[in-house]
C-alpha atoms as a PDB file:
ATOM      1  CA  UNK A   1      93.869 101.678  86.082  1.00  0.00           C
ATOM      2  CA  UNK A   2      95.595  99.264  83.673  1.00  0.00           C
ATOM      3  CA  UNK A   3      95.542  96.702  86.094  1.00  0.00           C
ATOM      4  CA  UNK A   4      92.016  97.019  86.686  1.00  0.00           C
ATOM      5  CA  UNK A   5      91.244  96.806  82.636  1.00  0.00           C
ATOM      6  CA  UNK A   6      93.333  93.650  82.711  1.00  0.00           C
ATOM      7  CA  UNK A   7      91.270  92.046  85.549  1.00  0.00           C
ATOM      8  CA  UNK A   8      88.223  93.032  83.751  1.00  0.00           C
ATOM      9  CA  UNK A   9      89.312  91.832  80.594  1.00  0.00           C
ATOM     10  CA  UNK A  10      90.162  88.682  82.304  1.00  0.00           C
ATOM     11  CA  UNK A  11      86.222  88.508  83.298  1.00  0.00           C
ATOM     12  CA  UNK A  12      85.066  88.959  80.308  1.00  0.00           C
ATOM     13  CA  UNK A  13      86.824  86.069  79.059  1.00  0.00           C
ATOM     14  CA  UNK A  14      86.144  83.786  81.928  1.00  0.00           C
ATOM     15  CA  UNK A  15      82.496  84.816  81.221  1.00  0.00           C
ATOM     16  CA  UNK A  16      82.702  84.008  77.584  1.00  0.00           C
ATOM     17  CA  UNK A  17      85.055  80.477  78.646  1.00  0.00           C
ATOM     18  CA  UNK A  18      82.069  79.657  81.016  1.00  0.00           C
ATOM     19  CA  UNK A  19      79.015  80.367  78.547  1.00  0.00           C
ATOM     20  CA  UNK A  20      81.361  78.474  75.757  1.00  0.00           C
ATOM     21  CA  UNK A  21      81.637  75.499  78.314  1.00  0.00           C
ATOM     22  CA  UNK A  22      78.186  75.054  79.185  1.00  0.00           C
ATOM     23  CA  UNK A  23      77.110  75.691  75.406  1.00  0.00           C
ATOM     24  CA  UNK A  24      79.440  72.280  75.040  1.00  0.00           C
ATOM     25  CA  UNK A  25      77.580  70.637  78.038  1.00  0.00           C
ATOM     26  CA  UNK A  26      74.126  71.154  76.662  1.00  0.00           C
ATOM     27  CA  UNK A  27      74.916  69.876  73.427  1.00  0.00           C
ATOM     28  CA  UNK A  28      77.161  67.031  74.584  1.00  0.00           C
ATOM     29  CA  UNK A  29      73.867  66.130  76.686  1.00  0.00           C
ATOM     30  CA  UNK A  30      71.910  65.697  73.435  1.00  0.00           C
ATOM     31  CA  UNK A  31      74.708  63.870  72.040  1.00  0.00           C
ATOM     32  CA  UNK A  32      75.034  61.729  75.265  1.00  0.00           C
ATOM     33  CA  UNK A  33      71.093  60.779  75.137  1.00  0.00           C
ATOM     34  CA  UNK A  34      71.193  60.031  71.312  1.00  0.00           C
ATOM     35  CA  UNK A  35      74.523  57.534  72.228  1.00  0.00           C
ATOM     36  CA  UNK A  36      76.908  59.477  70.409  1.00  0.00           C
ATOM     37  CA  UNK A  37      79.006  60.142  73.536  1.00  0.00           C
ATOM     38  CA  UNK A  38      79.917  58.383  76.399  1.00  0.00           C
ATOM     39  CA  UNK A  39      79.372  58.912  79.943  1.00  0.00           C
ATOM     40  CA  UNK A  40      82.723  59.596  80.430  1.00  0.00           C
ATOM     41  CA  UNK A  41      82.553  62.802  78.283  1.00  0.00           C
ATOM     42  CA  UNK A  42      79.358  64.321  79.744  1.00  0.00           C
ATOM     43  CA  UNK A  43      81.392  63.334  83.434  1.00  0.00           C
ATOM     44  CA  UNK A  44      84.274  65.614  81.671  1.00  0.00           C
ATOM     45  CA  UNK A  45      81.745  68.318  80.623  1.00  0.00           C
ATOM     46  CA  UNK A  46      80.076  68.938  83.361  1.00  0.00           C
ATOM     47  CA  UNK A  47      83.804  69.497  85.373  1.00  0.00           C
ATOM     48  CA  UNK A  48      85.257  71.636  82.819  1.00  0.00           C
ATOM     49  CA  UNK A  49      81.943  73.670  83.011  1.00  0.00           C
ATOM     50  CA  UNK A  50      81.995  74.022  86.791  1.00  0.00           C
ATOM     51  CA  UNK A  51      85.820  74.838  87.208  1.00  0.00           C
ATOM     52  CA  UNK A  52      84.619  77.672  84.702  1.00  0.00           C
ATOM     53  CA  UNK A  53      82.135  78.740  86.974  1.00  0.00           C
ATOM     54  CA  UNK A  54      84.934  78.615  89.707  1.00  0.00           C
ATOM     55  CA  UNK A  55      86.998  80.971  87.620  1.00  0.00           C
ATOM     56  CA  UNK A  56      84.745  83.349  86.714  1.00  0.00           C
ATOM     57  CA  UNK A  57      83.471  83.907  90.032  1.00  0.00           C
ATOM     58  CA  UNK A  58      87.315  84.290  91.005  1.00  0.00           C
ATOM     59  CA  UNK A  59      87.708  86.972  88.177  1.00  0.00           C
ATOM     60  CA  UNK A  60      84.834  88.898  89.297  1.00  0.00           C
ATOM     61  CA  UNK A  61      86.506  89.332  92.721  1.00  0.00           C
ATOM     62  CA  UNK A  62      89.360  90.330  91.187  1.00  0.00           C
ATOM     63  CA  UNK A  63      87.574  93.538  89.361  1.00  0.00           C
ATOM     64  CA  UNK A  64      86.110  94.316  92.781  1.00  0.00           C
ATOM     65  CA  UNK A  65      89.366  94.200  94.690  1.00  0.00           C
ATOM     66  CA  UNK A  66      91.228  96.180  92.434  1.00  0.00           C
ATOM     67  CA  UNK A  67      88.045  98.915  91.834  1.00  0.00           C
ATOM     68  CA  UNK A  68      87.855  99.281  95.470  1.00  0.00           C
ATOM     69  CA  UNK A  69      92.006 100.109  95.062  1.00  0.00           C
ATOM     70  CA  UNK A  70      91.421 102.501  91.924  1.00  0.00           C
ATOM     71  CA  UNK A  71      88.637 104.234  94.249  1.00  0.00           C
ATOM     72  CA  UNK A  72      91.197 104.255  97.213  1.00  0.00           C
ATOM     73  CA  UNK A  73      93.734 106.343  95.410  1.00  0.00           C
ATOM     74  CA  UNK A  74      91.493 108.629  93.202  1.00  0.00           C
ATOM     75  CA  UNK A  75      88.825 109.036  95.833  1.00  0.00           C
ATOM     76  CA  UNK A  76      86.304 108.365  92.737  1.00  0.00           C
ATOM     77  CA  UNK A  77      83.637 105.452  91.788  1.00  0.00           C
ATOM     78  CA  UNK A  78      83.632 104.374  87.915  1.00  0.00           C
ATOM     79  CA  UNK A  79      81.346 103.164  86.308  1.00  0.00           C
ATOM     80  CA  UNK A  80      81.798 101.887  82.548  1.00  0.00           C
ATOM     81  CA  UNK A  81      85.845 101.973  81.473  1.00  0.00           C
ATOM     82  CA  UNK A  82      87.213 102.837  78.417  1.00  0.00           C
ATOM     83  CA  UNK A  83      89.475 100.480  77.328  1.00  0.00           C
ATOM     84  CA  UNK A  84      92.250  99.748  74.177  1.00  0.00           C
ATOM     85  CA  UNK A  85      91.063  99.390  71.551  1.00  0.00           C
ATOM     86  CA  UNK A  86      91.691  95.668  69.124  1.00  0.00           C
ATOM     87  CA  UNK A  87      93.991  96.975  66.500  1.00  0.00           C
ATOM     88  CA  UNK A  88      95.918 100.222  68.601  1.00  0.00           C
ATOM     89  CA  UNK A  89      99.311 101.561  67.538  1.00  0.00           C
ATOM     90  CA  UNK A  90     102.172  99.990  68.852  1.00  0.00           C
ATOM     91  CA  UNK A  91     105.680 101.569  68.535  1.00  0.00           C
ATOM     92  CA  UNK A  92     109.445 100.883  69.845  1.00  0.00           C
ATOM     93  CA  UNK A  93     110.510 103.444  71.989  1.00  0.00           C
ATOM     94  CA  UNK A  94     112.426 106.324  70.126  1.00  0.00           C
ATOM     95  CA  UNK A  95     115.454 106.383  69.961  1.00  0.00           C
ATOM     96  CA  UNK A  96     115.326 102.392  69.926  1.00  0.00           C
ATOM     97  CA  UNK A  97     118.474 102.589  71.581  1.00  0.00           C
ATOM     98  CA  UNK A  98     119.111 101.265  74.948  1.00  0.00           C
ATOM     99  CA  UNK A  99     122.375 103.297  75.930  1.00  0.00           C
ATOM    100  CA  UNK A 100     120.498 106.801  75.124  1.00  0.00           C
ATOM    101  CA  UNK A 101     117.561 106.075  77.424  1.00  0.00           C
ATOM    102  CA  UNK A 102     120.342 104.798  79.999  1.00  0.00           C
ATOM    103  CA  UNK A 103     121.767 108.408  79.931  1.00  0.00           C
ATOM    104  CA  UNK A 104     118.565 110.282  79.784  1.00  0.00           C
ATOM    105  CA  UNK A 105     117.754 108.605  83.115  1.00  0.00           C
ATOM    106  CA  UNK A 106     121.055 109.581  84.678  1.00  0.00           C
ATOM    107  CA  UNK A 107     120.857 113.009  83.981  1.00  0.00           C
ATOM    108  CA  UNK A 108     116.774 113.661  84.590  1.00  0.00           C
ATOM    109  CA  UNK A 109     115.825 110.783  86.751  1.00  0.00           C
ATOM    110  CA  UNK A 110     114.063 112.733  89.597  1.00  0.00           C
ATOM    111  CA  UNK A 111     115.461 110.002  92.283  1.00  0.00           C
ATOM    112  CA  UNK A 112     118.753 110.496  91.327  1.00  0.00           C
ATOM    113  CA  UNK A 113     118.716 114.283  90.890  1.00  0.00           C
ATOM    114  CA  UNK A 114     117.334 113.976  94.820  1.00  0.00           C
ATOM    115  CA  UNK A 115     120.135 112.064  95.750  1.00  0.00           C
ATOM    116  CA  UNK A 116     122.488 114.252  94.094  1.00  0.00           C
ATOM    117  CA  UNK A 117     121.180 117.069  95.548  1.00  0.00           C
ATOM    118  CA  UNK A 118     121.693 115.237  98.739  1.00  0.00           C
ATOM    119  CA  UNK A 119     124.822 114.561  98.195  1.00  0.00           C
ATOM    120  CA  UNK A 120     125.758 118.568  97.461  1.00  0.00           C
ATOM    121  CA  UNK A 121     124.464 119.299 100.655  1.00  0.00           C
ATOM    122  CA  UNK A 122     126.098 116.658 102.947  1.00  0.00           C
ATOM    123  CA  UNK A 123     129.007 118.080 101.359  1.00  0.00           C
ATOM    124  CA  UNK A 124     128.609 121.800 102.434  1.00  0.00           C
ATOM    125  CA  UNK A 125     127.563 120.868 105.441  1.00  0.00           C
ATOM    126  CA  UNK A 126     131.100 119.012 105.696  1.00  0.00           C
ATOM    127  CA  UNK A 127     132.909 122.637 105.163  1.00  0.00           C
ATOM    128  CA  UNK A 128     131.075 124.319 107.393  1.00  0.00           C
ATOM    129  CA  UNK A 129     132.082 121.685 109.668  1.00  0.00           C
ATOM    130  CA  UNK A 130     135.665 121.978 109.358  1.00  0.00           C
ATOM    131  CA  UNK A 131     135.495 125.935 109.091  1.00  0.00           C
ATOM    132  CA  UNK A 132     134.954 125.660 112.673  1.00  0.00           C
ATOM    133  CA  UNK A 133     138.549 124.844 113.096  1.00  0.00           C
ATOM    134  CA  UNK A 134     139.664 128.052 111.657  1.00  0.00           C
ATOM    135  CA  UNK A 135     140.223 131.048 113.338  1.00  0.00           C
ATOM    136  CA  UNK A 136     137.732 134.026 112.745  1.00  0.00           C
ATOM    137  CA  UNK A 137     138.496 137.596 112.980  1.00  0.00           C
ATOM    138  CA  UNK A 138     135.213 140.091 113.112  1.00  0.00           C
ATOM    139  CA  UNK A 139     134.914 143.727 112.645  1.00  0.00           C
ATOM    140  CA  UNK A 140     133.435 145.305 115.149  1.00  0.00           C
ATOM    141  CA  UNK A 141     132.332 149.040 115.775  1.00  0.00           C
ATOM    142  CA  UNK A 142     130.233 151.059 118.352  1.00  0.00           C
ATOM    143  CA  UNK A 143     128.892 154.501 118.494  1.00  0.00           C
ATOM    144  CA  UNK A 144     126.362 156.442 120.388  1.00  0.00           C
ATOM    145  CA  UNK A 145     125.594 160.138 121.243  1.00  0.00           C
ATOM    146  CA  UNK A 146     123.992 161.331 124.572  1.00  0.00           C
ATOM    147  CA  UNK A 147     122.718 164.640 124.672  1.00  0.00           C
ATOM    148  CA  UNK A 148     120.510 165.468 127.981  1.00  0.00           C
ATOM    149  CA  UNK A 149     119.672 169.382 128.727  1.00  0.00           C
ATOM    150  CA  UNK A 150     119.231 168.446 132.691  1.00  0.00           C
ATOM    151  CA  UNK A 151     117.353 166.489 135.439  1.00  0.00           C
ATOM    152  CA  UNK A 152     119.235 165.082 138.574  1.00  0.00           C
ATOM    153  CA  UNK A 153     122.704 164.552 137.169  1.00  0.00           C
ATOM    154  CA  UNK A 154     122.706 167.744 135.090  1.00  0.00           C
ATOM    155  CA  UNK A 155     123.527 168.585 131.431  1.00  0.00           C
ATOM    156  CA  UNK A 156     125.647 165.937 129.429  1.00  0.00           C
ATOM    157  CA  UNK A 157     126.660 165.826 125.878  1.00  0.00           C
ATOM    158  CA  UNK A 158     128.357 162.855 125.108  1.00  0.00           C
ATOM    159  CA  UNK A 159     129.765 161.205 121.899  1.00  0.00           C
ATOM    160  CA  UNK A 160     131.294 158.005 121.558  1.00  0.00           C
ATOM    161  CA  UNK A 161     132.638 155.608 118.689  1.00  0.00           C
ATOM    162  CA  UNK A 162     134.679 152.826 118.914  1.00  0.00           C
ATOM    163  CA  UNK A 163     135.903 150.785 116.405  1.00  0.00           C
ATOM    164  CA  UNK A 164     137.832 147.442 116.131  1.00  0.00           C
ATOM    165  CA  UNK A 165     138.643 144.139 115.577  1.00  0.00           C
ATOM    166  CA  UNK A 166     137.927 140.485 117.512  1.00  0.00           C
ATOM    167  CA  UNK A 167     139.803 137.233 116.798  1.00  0.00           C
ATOM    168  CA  UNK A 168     138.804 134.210 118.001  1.00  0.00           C
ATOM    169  CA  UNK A 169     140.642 131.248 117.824  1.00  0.00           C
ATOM    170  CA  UNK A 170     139.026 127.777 118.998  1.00  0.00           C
ATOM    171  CA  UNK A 171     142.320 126.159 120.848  1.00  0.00           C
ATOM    172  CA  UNK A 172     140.109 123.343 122.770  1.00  0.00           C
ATOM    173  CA  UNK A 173     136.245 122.555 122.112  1.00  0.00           C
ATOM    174  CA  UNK A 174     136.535 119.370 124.389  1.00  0.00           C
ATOM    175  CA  UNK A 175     136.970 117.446 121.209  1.00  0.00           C
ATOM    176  CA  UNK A 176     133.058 118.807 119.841  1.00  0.00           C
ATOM    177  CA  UNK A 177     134.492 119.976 116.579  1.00  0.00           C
ATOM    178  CA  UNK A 178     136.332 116.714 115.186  1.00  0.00           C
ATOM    179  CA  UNK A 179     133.248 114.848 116.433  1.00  0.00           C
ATOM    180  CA  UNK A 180     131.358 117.025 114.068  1.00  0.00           C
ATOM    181  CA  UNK A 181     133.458 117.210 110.889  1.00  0.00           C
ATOM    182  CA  UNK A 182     133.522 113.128 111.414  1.00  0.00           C
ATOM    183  CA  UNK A 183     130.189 112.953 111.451  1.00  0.00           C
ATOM    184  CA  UNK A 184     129.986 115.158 108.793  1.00  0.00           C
ATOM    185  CA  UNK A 185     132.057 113.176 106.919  1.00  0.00           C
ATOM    186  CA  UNK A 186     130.387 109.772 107.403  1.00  0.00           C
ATOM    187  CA  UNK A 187     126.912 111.492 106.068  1.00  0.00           C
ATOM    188  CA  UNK A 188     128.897 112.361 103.326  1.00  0.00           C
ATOM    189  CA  UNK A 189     129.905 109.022 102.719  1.00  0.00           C
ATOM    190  CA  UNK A 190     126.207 107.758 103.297  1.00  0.00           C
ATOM    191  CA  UNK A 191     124.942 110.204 100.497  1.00  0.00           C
ATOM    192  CA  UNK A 192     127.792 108.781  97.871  1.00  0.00           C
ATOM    193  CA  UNK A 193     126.909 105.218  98.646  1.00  0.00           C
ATOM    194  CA  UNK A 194     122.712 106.422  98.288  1.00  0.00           C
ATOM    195  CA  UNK A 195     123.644 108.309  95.164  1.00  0.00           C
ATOM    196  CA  UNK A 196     125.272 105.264  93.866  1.00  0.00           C
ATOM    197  CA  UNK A 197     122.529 102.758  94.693  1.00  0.00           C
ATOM    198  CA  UNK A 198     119.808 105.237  93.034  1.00  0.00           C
ATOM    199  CA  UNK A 199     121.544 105.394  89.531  1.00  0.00           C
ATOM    200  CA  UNK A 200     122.190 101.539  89.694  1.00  0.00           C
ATOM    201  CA  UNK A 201     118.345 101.286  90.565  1.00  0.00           C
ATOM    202  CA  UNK A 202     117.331 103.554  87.899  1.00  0.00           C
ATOM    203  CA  UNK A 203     119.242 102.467  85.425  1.00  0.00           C
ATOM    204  CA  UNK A 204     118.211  98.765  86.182  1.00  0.00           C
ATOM    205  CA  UNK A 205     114.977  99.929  86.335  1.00  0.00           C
ATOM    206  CA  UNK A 206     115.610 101.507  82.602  1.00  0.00           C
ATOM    207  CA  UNK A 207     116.833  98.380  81.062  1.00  0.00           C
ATOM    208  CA  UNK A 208     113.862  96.635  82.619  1.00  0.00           C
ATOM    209  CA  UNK A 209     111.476  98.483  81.147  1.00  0.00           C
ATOM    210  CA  UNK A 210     113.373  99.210  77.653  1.00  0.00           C
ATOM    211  CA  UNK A 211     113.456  95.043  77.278  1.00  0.00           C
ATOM    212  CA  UNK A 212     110.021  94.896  78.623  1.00  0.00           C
ATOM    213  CA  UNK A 213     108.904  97.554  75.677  1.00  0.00           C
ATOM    214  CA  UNK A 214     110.817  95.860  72.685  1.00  0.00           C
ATOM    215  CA  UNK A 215     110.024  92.512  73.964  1.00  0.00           C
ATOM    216  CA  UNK A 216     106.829  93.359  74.332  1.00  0.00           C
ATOM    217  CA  UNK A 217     105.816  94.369  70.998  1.00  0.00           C
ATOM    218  CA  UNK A 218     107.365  91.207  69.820  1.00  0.00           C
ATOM    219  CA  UNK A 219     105.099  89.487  72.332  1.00  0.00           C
ATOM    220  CA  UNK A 220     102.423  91.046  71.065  1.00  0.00           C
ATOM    221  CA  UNK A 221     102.614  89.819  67.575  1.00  0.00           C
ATOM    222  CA  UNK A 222     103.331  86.425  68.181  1.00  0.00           C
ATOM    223  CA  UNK A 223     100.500  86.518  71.077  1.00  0.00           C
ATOM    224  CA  UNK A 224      97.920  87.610  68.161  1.00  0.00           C
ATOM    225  CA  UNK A 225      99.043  84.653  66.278  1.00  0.00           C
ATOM    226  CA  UNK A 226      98.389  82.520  68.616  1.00  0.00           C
ATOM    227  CA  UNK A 227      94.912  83.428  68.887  1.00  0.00           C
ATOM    228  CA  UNK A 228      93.832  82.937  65.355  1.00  0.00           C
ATOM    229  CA  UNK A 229      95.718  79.394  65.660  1.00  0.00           C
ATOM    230  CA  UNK A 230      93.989  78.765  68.501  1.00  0.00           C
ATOM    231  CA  UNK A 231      90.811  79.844  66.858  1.00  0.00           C
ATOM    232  CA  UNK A 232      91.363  77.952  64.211  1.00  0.00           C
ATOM    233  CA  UNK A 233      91.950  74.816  66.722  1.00  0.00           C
ATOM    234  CA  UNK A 234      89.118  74.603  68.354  1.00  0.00           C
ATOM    235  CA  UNK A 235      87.087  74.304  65.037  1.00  0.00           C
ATOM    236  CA  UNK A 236      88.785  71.526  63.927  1.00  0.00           C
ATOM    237  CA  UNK A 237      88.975  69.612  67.367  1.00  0.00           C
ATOM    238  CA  UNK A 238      85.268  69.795  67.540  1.00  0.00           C
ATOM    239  CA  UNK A 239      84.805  68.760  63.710  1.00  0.00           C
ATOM    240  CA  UNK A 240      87.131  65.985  65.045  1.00  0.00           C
ATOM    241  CA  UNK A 241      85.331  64.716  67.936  1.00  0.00           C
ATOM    242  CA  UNK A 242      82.111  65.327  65.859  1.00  0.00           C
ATOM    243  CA  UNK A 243      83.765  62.763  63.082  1.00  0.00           C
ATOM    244  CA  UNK A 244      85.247  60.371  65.950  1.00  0.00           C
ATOM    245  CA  UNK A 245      89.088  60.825  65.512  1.00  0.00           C
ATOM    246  CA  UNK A 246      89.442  63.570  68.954  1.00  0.00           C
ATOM    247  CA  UNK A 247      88.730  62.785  72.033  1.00  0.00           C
ATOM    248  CA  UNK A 248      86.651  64.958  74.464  1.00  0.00           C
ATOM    249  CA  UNK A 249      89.447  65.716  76.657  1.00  0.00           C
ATOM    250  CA  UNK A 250      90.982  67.179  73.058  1.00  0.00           C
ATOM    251  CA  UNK A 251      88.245  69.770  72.613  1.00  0.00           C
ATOM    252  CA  UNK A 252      88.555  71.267  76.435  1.00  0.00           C
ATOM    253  CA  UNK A 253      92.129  71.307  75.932  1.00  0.00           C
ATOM    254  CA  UNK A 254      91.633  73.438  73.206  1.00  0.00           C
ATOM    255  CA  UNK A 255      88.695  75.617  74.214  1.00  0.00           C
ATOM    256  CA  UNK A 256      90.913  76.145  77.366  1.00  0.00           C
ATOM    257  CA  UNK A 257      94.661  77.112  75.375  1.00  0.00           C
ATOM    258  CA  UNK A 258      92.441  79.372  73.125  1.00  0.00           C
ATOM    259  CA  UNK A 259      91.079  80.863  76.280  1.00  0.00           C
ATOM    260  CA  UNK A 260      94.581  81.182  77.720  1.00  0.00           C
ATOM    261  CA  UNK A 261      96.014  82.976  74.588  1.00  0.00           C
ATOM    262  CA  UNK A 262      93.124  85.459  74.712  1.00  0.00           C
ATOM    263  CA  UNK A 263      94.483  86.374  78.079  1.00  0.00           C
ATOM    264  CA  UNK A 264      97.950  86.687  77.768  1.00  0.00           C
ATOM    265  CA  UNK A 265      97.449  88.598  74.255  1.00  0.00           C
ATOM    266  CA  UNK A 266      95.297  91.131  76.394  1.00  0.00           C
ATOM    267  CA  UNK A 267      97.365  91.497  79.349  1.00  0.00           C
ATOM    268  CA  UNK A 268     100.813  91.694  76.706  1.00  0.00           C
ATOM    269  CA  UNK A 269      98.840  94.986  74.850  1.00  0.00           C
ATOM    270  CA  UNK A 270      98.205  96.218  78.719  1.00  0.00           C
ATOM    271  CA  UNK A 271     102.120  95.393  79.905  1.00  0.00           C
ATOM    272  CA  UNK A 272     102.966  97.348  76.902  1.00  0.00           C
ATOM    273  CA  UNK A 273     101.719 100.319  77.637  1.00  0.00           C
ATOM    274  CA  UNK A 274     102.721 100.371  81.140  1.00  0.00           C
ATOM    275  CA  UNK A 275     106.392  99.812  80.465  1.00  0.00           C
ATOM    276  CA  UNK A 276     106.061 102.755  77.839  1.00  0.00           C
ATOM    277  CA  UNK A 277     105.247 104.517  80.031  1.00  0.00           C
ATOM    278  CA  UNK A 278     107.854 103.409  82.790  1.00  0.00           C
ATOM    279  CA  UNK A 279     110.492 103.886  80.730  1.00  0.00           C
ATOM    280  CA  UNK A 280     109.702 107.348  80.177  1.00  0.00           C
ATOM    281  CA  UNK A 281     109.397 107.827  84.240  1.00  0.00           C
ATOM    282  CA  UNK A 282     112.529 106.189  84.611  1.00  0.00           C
ATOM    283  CA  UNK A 283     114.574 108.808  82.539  1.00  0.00           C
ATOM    284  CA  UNK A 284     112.379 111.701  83.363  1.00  0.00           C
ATOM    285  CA  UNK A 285     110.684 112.516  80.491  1.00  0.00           C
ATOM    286  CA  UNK A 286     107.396 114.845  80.912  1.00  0.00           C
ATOM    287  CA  UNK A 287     104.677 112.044  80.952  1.00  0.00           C
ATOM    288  CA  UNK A 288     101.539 114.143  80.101  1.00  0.00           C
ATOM    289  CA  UNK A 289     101.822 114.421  76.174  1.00  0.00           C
ATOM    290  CA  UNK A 290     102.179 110.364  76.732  1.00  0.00           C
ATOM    291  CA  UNK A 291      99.043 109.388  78.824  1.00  0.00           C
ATOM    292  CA  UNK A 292      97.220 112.108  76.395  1.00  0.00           C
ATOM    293  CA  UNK A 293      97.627 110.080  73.756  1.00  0.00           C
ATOM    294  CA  UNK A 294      97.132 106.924  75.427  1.00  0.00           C
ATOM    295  CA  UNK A 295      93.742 108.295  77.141  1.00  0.00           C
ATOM    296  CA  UNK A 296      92.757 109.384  73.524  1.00  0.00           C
ATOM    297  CA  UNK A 297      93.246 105.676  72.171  1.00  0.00           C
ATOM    298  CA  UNK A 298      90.739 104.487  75.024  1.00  0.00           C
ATOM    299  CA  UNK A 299      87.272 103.606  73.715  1.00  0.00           C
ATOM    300  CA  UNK A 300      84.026 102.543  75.670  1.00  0.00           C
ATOM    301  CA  UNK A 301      83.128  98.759  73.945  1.00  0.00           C
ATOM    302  CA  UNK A 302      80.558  98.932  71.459  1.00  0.00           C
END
């Protein structure tokens, strides 16, 4: 779902980019016929304004692919999305500390608990396994009554009961126990090893997404920044080309890294969430109260 906002997000601002570019064409065309610019920048123009076009058709098969994927796992169309909103809350994970998440995935990650579980099995499956070796003595009893009043062999009244004891003792199985217990014992070895590989993955996975989520917020910030400079840029590169001191090629540039930073500040706010969210998965934390809040900070565009 995320991934779908970003690739729509990404759209919108290759639509913008594109009706930005040719807004520059159109006017550099008037400037071009009353000889305030050169050939040379109306050449530039018009290739800045079709490798728009190029990307915006790219980013609108991008939103189809990944609705047709969104559809595929929730067997649903959609229609209008709701999407974060421009100033949403952002906050470090709590605790902010790195070694507390790393133990709340070790003891409620639901891949490792699996293994674990595993692992307890392979384990009694091992002693049941070598209990074969053992002798085993049973208790064993019998009893029956037989009363019949005649017929062919007469009247018989009969009582019986036995009771007792059987030992048996497994001297030679052909080798079929040891082959057991050592296969028992290698599946017990495979389960420590799997156990092992599932807390290193979890808690790599942890860090990952801890960094990601600190980071991230950081990224944020500076990524907002960048967007008013950017802003701000492309203002004064056009007053600058307007009052000869910048260069065509210095107002695409622009228009293009303002573009760019409007992108990765979007995609940063929808990282963010998803590694919140991670690392919560990751140490097995009950995710509902989380995507309720982050459903209720979705908004439709106005």
């Amino acid at each position: 779902f995320f991934a779908l906002l970003a690739h729509d997000g990404n759209h919108a601002l290759s639509q913008a980019k594109m009706n930005d570019l040719q807004g520059e064409l159109n006017q550099l065309k008037g400037r071009a016929e009353a000889g305030l610019a050169t050939r040379a920048d109306l050449k530039l123009a018009e290739a800045g304004f079709e490798v728009a076009v190029a990307d915006e058709a790219q980013a609108a098969n991008a939103v189809v692919g990944r609705r047709a994927r969104l559809t595929l796992l929730t067997g649903e169309q959609y229609g209008l999305l709701k999407k974060l909103p421009s100033e949403m809350p952002l906050d470090l994970p709590q605790p902010p500390d790195e070694k507390i998440w790393i133990e709340r995935t070790l003891q409620r990650n639901p891949n490792v608990l699996a293994k674990q579980a595993a692992l307890e099995i392979a384990k009694k499956e091992l002693s049941k396994a070598k209990l074969k070796r053992l002798p085993r003595l049973n208790a064993v009893g019998q009893a029956y009554a037989l009363n019949s009043g005649g017929g062919i062999e007469g009247e018989r009244d009969e009582i019986n009961e036995r009771i007792g004891v059987n030992l048996y003792m497994p001297l030679y199985s052909g080798g079929a126990i040891s082959s057991e217990i050592r296969e028992a014992e290698a599946l017990v070895d495979r389960a420590e090893a799997t156990l092992q590989d599932a807390r290193a993955q979890a808690v790599l996975q942890t860090r990952l997404a801890f960094l990601n989520t600190t980071d991230g917020l950081k990224k944020i910030v500076a990524l907002k920044r960048a967007v008013e400079a950017a802003n701000s840029a492309v203002e004064a590169t056009r007053g600058g080309f307007e009052a000869g001191t910048k260069t065509y090629s210095d107002v695409l540039s622009s228009i293009e890294h303002r573009y760019s930073a409007q992108t990765d500040y979007a995609l940063a706010r929808y990282n963010f969430v998803v590694d919140s969210l991670k690392l919560r998965q990751d140490a097995g934390m009950q995710l509902t109260p989380e995507l309720q809040r982050v459903n209720q900070m979705l908004q439709l565009d106005n």
